[in-house]
C-alpha atoms as a PDB file:
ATOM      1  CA  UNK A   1     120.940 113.423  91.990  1.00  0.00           C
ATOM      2  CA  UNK A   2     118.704 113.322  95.141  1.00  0.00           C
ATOM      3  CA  UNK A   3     118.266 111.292  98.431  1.00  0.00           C
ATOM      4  CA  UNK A   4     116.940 107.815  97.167  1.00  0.00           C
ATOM      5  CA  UNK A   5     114.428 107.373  99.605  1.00  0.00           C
ATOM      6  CA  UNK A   6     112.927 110.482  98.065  1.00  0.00           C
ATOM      7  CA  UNK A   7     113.345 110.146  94.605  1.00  0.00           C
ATOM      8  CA  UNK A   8     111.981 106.337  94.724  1.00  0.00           C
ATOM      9  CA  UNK A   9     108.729 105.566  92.641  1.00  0.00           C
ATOM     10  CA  UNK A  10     105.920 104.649  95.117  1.00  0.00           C
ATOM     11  CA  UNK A  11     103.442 101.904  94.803  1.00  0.00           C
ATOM     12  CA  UNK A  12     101.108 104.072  96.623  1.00  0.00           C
ATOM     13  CA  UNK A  13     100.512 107.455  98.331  1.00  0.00           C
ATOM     14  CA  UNK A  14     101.893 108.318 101.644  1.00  0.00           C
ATOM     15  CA  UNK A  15      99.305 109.066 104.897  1.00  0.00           C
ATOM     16  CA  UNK A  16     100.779 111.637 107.230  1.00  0.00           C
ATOM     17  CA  UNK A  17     100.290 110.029 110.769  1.00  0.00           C
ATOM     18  CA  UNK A  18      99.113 111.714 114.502  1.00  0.00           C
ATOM     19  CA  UNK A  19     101.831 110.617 115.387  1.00  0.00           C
ATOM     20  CA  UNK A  20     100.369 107.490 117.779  1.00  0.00           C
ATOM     21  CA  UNK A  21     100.717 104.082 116.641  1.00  0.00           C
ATOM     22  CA  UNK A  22      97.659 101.837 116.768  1.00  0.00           C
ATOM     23  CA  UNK A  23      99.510  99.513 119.052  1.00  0.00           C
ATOM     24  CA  UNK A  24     103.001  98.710 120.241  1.00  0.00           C
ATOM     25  CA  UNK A  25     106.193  97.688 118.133  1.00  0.00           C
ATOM     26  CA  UNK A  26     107.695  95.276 119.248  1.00  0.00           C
ATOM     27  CA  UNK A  27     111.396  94.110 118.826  1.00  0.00           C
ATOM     28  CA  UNK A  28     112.875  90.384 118.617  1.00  0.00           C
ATOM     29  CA  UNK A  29     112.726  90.110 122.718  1.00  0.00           C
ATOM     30  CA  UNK A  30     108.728  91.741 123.167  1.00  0.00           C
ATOM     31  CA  UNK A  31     110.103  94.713 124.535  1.00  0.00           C
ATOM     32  CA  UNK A  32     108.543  97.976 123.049  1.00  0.00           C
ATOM     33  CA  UNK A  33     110.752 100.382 120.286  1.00  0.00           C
ATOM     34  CA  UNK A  34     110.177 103.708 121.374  1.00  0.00           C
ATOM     35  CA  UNK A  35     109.536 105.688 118.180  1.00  0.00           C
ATOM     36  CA  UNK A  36     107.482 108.259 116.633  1.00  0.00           C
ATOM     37  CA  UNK A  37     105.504 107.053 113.658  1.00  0.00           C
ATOM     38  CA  UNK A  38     106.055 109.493 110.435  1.00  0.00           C
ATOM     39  CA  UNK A  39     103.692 108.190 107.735  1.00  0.00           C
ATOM     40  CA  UNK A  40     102.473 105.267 106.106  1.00  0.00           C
ATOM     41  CA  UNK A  41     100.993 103.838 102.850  1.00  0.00           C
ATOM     42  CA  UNK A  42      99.500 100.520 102.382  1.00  0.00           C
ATOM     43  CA  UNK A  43     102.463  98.389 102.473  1.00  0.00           C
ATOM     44  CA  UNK A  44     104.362 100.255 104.818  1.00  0.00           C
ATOM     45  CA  UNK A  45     105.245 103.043 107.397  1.00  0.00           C
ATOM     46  CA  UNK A  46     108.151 104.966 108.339  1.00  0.00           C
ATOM     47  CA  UNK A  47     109.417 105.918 111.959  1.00  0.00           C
ATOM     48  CA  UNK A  48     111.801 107.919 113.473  1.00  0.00           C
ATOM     49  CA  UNK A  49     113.857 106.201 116.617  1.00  0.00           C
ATOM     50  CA  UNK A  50     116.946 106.935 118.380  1.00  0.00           C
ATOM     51  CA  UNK A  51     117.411 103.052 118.751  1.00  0.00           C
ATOM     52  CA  UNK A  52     119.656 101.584 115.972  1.00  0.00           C
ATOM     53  CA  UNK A  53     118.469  98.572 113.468  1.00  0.00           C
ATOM     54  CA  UNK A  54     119.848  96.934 111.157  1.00  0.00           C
ATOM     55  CA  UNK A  55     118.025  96.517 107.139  1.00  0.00           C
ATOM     56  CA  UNK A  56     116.040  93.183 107.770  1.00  0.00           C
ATOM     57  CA  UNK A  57     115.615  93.520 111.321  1.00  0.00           C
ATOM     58  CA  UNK A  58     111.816  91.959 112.083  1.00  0.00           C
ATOM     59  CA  UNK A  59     109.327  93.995 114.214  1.00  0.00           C
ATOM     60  CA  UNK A  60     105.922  93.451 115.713  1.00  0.00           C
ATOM     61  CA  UNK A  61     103.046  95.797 115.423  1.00  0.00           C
ATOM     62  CA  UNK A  62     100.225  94.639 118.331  1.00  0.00           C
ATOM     63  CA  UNK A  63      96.889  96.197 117.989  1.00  0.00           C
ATOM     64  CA  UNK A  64      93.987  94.685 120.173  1.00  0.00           C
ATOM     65  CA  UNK A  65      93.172  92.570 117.417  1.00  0.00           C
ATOM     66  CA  UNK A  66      95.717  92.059 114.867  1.00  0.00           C
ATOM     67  CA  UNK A  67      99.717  91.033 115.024  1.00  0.00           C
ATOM     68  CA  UNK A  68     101.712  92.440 111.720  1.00  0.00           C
ATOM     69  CA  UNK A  69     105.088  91.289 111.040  1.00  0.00           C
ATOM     70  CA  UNK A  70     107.305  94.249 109.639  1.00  0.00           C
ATOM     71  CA  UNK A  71     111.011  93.885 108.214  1.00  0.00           C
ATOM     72  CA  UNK A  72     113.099  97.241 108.023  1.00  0.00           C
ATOM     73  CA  UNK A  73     113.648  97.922 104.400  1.00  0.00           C
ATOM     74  CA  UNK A  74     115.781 101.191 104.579  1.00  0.00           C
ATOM     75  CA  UNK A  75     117.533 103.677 107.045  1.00  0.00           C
ATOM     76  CA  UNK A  76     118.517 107.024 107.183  1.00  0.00           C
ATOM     77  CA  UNK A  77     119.980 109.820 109.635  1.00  0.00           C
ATOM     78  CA  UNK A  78     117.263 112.235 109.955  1.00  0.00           C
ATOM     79  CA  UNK A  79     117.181 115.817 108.937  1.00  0.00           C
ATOM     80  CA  UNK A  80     120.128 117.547 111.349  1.00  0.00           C
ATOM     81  CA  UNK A  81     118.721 115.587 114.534  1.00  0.00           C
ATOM     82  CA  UNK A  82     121.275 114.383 116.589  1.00  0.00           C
ATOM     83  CA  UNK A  83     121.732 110.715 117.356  1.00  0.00           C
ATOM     84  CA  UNK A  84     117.350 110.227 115.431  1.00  0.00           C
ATOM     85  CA  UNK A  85     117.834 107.713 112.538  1.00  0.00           C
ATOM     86  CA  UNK A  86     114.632 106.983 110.237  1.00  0.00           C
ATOM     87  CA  UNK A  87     113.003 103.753 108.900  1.00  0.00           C
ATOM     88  CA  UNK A  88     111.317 101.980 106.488  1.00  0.00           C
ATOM     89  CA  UNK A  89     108.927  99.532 107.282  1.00  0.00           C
ATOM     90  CA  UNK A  90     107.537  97.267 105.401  1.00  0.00           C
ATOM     91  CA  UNK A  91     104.408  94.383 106.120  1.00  0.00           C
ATOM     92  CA  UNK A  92     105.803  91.197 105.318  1.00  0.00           C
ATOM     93  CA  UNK A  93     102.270  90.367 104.875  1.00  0.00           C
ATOM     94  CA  UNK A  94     101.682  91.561 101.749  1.00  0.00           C
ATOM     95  CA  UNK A  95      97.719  91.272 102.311  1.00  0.00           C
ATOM     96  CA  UNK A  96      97.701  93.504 105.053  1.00  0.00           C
ATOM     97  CA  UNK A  97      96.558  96.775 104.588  1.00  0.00           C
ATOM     98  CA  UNK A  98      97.978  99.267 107.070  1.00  0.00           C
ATOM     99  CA  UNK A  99      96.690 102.052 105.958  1.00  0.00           C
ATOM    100  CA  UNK A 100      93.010 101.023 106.998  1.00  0.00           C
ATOM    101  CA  UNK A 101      94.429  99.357 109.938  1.00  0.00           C
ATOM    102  CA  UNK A 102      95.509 103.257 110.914  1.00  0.00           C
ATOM    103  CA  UNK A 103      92.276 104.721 109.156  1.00  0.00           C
ATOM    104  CA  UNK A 104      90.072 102.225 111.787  1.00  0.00           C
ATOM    105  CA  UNK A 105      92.219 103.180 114.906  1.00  0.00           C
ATOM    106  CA  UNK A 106      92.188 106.958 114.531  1.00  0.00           C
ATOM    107  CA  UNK A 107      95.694 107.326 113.627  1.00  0.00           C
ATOM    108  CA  UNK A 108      95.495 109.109 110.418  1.00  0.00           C
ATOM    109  CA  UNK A 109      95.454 113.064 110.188  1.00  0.00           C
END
């Protein structure tokens, strides 16, 4: 038996990222989560952080024209990396396609 977060059946295909985000994320209180995006697909993206949340926490994603509401769907320590955890994020707006959103903003290797 594998890691579940691997051996889960996507919806769709993951998008390796350039590592930028096309805007902030934002916690609860505005202030910015420093993190390095990993990939995305079109409901979702995963990051890696060194700050701790919680499964359900709500964050922000600010581009210069669009505000997306994401809820943290799983977490895991990351591959031998002291005190990194990763996330899943997912759009609570299920209309929202983040995948073009990262396509239009240059984000996507």
């Amino acid at each position: 038996m594998g890691d579940p977060a691997l051996d889960e059946q996507r919806r769709s295909p993951r998008r390796v990222l350039t590592k930028l985000l096309p805007g902030p994320l934002l916690d609860h209180e505005q202030k910015v989560l420093h993190c390095r995006p990993i990939d995305l697909s079109q409901e979702g993206l995963s990051i890696l952080t060194e700050v701790q949340l919680s499964i359900g926490t709500q964050l922000t994603l600010r581009t210069h024209n669009q505000t997306v509401a994401l809820e943290v769907i799983w977490q895991r320590p990351d591959f031998g990396k002291q005190g990194l955890s990763r996330y899943g994020l997912r759009s609570i707006d299920e209309a929202i396609d983040l995948e073009e959103m990262f396509r239009s903003a240059g984000c996507l290797k």
